[in-house]
Protein backbone atom coordinates (compact mmCIF):
# COMPACT_ATOMS: atom_id res chain seq x y z
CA UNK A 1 60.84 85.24 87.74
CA UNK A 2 63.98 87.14 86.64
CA UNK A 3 66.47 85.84 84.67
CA UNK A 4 70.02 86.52 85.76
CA UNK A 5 71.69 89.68 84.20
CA UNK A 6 74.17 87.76 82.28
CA UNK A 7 71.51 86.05 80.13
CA UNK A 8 69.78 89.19 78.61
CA UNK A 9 71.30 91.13 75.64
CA UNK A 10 69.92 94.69 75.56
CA UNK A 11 70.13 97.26 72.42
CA UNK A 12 70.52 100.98 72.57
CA UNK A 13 67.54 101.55 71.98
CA UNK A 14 66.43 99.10 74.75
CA UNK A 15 65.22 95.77 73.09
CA UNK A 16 66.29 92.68 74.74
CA UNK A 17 67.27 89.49 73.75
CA UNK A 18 67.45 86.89 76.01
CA UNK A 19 69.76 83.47 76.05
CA UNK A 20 67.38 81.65 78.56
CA UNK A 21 66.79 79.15 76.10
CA UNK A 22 69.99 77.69 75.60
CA UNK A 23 71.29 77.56 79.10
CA UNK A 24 73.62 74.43 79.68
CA UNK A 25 71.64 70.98 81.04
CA UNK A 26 67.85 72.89 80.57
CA UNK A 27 67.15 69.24 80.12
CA UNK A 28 68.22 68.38 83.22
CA UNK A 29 66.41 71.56 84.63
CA UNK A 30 63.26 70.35 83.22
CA UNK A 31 63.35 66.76 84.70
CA UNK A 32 64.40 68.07 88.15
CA UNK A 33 61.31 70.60 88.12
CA UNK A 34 58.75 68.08 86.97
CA UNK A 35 59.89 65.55 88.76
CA UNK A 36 59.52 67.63 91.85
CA UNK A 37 56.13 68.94 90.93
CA UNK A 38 54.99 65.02 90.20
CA UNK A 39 56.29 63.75 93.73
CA UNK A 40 54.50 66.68 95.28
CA UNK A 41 51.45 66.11 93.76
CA UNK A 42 51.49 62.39 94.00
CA UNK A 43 52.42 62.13 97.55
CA UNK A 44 49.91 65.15 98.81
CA UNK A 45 47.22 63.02 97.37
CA UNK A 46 48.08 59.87 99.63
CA UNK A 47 48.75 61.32 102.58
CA UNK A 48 45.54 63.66 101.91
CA UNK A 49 43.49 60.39 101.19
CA UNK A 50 44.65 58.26 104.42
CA UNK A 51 44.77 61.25 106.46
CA UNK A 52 41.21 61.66 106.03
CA UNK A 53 40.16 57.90 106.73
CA UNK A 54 41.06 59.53 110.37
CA UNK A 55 43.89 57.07 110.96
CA UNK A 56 46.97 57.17 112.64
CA UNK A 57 49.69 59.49 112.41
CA UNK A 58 52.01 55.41 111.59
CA UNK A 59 49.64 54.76 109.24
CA UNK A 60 49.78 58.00 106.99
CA UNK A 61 53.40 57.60 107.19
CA UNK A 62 53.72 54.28 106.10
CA UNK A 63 51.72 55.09 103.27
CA UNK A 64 53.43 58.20 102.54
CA UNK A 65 56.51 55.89 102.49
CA UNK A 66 55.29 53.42 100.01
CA UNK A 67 53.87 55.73 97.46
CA UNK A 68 57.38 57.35 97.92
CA UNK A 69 59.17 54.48 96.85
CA UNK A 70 57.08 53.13 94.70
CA UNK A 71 56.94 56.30 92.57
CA UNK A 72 60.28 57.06 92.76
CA UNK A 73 61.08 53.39 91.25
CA UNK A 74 58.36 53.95 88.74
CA UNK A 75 59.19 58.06 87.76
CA UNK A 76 63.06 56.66 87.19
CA UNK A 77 61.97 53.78 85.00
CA UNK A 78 59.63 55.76 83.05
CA UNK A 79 62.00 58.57 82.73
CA UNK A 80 65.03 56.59 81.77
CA UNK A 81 63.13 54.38 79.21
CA UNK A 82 60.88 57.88 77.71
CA UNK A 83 64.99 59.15 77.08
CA UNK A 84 65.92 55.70 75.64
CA UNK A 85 63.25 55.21 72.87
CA UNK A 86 63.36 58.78 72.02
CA UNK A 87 67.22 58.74 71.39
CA UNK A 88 66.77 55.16 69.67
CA UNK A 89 64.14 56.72 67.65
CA UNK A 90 66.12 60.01 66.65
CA UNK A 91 69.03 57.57 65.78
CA UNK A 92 67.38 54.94 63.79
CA UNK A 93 65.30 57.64 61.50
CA UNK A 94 69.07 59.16 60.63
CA UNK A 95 70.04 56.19 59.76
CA UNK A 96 67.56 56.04 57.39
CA UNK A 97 67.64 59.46 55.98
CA UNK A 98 71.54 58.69 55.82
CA UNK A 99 70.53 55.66 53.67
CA UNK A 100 68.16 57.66 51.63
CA UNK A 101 70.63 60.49 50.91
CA UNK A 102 73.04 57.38 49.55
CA UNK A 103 71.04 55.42 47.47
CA UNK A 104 67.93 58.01 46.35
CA UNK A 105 70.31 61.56 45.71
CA UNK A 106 68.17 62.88 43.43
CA UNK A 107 64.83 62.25 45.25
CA UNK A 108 65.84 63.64 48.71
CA UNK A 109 67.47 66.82 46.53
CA UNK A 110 64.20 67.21 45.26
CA UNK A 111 62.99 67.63 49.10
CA UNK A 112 65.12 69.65 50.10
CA UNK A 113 64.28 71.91 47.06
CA UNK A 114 60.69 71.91 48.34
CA UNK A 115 61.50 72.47 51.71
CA UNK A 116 63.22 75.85 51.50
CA UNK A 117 60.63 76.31 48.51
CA UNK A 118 58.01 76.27 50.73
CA UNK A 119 60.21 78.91 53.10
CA UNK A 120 59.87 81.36 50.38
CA UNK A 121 63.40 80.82 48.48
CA UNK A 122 62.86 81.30 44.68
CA UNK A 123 65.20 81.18 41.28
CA UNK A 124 69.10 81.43 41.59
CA UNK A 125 68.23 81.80 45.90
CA UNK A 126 67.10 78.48 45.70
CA UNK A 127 69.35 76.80 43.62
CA UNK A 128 72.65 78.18 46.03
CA UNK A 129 70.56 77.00 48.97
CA UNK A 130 70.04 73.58 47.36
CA UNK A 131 73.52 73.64 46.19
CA UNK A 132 74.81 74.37 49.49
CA UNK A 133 72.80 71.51 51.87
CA UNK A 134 73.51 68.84 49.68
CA UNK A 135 76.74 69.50 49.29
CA UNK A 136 77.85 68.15 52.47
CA UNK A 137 76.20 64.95 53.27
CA UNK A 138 76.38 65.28 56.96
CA UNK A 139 74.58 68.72 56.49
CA UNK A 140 72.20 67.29 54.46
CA UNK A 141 70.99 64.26 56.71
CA UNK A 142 70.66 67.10 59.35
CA UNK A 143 68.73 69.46 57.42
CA UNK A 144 66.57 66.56 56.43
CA UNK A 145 65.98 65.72 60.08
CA UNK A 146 65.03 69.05 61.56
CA UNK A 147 63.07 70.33 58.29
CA UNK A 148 61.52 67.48 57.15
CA UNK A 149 61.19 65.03 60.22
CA UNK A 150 60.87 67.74 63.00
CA UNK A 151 63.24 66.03 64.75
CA UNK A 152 66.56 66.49 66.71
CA UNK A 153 69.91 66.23 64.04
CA UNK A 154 71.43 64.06 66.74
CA UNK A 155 69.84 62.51 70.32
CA UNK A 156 70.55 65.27 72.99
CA UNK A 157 68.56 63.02 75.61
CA UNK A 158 71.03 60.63 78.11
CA UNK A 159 68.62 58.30 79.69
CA UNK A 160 70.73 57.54 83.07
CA UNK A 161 71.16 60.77 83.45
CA UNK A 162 67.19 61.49 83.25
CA UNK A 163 66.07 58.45 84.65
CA UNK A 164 68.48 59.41 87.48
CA UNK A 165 67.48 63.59 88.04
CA UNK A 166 63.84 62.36 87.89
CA UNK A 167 64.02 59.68 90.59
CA UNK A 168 65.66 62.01 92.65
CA UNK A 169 63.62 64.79 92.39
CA UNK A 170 60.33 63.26 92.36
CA UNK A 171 61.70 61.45 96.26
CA UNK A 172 62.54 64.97 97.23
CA UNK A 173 59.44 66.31 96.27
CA UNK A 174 57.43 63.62 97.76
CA UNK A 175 59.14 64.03 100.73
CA UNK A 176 57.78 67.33 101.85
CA UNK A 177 53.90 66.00 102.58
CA UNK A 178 55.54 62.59 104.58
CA UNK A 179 58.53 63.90 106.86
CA UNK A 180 55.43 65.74 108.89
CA UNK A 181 54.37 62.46 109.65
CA UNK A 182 57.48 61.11 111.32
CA UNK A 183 57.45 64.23 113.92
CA UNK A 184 56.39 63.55 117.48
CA UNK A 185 53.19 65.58 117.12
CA UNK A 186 49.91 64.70 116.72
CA UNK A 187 48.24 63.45 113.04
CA UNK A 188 46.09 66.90 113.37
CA UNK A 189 49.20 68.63 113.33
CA UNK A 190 50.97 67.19 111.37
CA UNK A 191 48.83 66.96 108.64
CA UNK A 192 48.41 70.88 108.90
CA UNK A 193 52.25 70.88 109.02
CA UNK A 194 52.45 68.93 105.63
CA UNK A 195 50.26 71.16 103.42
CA UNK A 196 51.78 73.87 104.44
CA UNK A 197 55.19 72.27 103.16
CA UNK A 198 53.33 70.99 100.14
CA UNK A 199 52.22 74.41 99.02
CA UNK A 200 54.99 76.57 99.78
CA UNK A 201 57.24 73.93 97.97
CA UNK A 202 54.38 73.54 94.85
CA UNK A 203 54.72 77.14 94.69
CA UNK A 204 57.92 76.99 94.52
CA UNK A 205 58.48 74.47 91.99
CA UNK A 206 55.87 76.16 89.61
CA UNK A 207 57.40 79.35 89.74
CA UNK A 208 60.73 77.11 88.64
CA UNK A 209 59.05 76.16 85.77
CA UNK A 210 59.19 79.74 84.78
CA UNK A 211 63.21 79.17 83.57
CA UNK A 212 61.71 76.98 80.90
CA UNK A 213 58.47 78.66 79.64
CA UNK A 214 58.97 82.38 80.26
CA UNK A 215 55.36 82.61 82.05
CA UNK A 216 55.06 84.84 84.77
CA UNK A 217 56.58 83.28 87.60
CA UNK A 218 53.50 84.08 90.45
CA UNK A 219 50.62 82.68 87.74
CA UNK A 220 52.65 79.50 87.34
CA UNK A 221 53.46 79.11 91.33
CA UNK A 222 50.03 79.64 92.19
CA UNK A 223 48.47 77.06 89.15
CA UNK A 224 50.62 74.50 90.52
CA UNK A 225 49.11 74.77 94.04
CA UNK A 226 45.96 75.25 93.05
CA UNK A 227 46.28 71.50 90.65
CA UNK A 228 48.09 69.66 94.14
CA UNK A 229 45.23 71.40 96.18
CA UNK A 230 42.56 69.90 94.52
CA UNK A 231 44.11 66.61 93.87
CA UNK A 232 44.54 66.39 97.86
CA UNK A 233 41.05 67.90 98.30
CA UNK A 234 40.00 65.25 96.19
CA UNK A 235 41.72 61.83 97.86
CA UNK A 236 40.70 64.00 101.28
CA UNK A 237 37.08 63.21 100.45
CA UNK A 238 37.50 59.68 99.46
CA UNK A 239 39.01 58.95 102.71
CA UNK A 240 35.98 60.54 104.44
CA UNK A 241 33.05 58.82 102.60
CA UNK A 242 35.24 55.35 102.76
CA UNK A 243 35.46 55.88 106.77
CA UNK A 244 31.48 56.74 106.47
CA UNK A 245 31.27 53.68 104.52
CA UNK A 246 32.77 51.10 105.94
């Protein structure tokens, strides 16, 4: 997939350098796109599964419906409480490097002295690199949180706000394999009619992902159908040996 012209920086002598990275609400991007691609998934399966029990065109519905709602409910939660503990987590480990910084100077110097040791600074480098982090304590607790925690200086996530654009986009993904089922037309048809929704909008949401992990836009698209194809290939054939079953 092609990033937009006004992302990509390109040198005289043709390198490139692009700004894909740091495009405004990615996070959001990334729960829309995922959320999407779990709702497909989730709800192909179902409607795959009672489909082949070869029952009613109501029935698949219904149950299309309820794994609908039920996921949506259960994506939202798990979104907006994934957002929560990471941003509580973030926050409570700079409180303690904060704390650290405070009452231990001279031990968290000596860290950061190691850290940009261990980056390849040496003599009077080092020592203005040193000098320079701890001189501002905000700085510091910052430095100490990316380099030596791995972590986020401050929380970036908002857990309404995920909890919210995942709920949403897993019901719109889900949607695709159940609206077939509410069409006067028979279950034959309409199950045809919902994987071919499923898969055009799997493809589509995999080669989304591509604005996120610079793949190649067609390999992603056509993983992601081949995963939702084999889940619903999968339920398809537990709804045929429970009919043969029973």
């Amino acid at each position: 997939m092609r990033l937009p012209k006004f992302f990509i920086r390109t040198r005289e002598d043709g390198a490139t350098h692009t700004e894909a990275a740091h495009i405004p609400g990615g996070r959001s991007l990334r729960d829309l796109v995922f959320g999407a691609n779990d709702g497909l998934v989730a709800a192909f399966a179902v409607v795959s599964g009672v489909h082949g029990a070869a029952v009613s065109t109501t029935i698949v519905l219904l149950a299309g419906l309820a794994e609908l709602i039920g996921g949506t409910i259960a994506m939202g939660l798990g979104a907006f409480l994934a957002a929560k503990s990471e941003r509580e987590f973030i926050l409570s480990e700079r409180q303690r490097e904060e704390r650290e910084v405070d009452e231990f100077p001279d031990e968290e110097r000596k860290e950061v002295r190691t850290i940009f040791a261990r980056k390849g600074f040496r003599g009077e480098a080092l020592d203005q690199m040193v000098a320079h982090v701890t001189a501002d304590p905000v700085f510091w607790v910052d430095t100490m949180m990316t380099e030596e925690l791995g972590l986020s200086a401050v929380p970036t996530a908002a857990p309404i706000r995920s909890g919210f654009v995942v709920a949403v986009a897993y019901a719109l993904g889900a949607a695709f394999p159940v609206i077939p089922y509410a069409l006067p037309v028979q279950v034959q048809t309409a199950f045809t009619l919902s994987v071919v929704c499923t898969l055009v909008a799997l493809f589509v949401a995999g080669s989304l992902k591509t604005l996120m992990t610079g793949r190649p836009w067609l390999r992603s698209g056509l993983e992601t159908v081949l995963v939702g194809a084999l889940a619903a290939a999968a339920t398809f054939l537990a709804g045929r040996l429970i009919v043969h079953a029973a």
